[in-house]
C-alpha atoms as a PDB file:
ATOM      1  CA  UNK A   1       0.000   0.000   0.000  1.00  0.00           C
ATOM      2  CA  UNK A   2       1.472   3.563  -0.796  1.00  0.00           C
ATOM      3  CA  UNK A   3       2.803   5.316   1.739  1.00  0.00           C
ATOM      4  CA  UNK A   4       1.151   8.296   1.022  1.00  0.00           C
ATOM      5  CA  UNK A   5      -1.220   8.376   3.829  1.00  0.00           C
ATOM      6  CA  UNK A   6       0.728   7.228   7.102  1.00  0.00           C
ATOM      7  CA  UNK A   7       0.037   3.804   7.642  1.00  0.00           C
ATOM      8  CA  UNK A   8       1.487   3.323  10.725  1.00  0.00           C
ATOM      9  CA  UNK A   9      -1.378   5.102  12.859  1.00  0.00           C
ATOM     10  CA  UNK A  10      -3.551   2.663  14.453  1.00  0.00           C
ATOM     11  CA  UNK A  11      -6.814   2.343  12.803  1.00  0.00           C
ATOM     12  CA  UNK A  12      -9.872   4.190  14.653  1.00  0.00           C
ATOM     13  CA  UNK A  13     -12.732   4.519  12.709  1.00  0.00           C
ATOM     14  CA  UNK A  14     -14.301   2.586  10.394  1.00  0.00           C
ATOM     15  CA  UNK A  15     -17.064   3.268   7.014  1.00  0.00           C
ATOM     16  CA  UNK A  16     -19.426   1.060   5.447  1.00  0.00           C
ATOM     17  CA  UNK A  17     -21.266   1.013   2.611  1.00  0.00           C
ATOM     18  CA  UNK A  18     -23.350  -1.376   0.510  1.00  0.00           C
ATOM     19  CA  UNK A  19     -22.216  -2.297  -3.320  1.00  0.00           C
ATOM     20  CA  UNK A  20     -23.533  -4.779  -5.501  1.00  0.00           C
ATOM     21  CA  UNK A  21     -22.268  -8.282  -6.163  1.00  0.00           C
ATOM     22  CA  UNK A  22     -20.854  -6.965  -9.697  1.00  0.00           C
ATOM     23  CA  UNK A  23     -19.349  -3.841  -7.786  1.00  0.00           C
ATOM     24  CA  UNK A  24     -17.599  -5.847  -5.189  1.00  0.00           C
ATOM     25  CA  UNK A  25     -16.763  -8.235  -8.415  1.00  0.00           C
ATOM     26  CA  UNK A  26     -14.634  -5.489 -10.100  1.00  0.00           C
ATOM     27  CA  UNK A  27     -13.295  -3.902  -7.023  1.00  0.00           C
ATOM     28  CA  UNK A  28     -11.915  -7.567  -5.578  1.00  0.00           C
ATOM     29  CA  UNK A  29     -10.503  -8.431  -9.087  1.00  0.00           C
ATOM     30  CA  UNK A  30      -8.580  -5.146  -9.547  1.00  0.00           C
ATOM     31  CA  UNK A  31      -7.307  -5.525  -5.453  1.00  0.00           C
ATOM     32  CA  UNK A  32      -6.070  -9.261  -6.798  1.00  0.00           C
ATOM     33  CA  UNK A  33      -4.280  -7.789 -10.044  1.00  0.00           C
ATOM     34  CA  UNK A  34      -2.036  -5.451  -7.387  1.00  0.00           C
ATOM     35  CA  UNK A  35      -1.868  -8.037  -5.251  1.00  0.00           C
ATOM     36  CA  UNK A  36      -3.480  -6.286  -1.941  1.00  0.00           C
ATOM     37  CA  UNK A  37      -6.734  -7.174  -0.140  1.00  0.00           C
ATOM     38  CA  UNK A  38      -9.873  -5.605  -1.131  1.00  0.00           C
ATOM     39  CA  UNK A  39      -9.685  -3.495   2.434  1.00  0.00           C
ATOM     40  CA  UNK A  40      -6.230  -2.105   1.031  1.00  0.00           C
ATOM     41  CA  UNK A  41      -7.512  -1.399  -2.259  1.00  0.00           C
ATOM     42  CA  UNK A  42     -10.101   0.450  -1.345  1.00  0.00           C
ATOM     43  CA  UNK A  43      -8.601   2.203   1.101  1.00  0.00           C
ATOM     44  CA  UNK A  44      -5.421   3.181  -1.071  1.00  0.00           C
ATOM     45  CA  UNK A  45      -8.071   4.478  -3.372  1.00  0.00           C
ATOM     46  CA  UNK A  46     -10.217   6.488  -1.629  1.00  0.00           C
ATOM     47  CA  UNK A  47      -7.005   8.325   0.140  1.00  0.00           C
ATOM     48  CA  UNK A  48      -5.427   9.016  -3.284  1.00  0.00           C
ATOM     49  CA  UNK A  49      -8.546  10.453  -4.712  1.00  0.00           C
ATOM     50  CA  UNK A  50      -8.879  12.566  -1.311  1.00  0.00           C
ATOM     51  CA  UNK A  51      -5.596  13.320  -1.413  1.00  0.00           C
ATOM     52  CA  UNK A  52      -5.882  14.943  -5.247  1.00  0.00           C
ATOM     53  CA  UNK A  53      -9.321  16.353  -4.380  1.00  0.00           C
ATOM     54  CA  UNK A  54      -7.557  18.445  -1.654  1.00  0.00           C
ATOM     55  CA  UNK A  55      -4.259  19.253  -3.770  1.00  0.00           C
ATOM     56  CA  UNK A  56      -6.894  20.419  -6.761  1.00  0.00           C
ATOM     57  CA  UNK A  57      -8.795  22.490  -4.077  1.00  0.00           C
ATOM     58  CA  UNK A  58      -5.255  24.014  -2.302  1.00  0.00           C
ATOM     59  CA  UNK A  59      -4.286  24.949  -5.954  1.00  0.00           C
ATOM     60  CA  UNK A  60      -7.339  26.567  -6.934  1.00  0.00           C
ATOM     61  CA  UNK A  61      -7.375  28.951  -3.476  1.00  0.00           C
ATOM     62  CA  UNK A  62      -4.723  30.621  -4.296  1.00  0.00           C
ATOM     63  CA  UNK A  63      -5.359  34.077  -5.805  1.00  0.00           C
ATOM     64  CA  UNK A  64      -5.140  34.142  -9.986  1.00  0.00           C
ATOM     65  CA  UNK A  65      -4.717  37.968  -9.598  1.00  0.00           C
ATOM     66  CA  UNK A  66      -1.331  37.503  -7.756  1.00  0.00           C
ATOM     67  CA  UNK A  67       1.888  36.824  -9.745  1.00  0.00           C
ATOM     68  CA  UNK A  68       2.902  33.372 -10.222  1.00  0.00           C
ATOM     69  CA  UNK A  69       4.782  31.952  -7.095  1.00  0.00           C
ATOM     70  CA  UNK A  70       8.128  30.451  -8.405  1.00  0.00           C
ATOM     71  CA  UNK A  71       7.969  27.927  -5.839  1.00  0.00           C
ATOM     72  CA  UNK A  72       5.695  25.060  -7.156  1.00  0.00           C
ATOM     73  CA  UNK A  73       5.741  23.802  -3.587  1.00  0.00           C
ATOM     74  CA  UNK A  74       2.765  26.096  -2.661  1.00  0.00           C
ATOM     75  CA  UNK A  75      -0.538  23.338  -3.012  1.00  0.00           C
ATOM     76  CA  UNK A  76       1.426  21.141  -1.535  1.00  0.00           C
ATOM     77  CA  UNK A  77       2.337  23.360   1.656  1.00  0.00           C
ATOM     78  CA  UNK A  78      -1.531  24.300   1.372  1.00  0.00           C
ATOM     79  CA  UNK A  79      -2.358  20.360   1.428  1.00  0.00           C
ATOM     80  CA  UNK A  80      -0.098  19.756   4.151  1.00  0.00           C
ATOM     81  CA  UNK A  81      -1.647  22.397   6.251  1.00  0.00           C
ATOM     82  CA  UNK A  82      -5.261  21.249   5.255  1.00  0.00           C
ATOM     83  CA  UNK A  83      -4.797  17.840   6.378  1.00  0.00           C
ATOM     84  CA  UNK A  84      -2.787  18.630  10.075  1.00  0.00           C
END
């Protein structure tokens, strides 16, 4: 699993949702094709889609009207400080 998101945090809360038996079909085949467990697969994906969604977001906050900031570092800063 990427170590995008730390893993080493114990695990606190939980979701749950209800998907078909063709959903859960496709999600359990692609989790076998990476070689991860359908729990890690779907968690890997939902954080890297959050973790875009909030980048995206960071980005678009900052001001169009102000000059360009040289240092391409500034979503990411933005990100970091959203998610702490």
């Amino acid at each position: 699993m990427p170590e995008s998101v730390r893993q080493d945090l114990p695990a606190t809360e939980q979701i749950a949702f209800r998907i078909s038996a063709d959903q859960f079909l496709v999600i359990r085949k692609a989790a076998e094709l990476v070689g991860w467990t359908v729990d890690d697969f779907v968690l890997s994906t939902v954080l890297d889609r959050a973790e875009r969604d909030l980048y995206e977001h960071a980005a678009a906050q900052q001001t169009p009207a102000a000059p360009a900031d040289p240092d391409p570092s500034g979503p990411f800063v933005a990100l970091l400080t959203a998610l702490t």
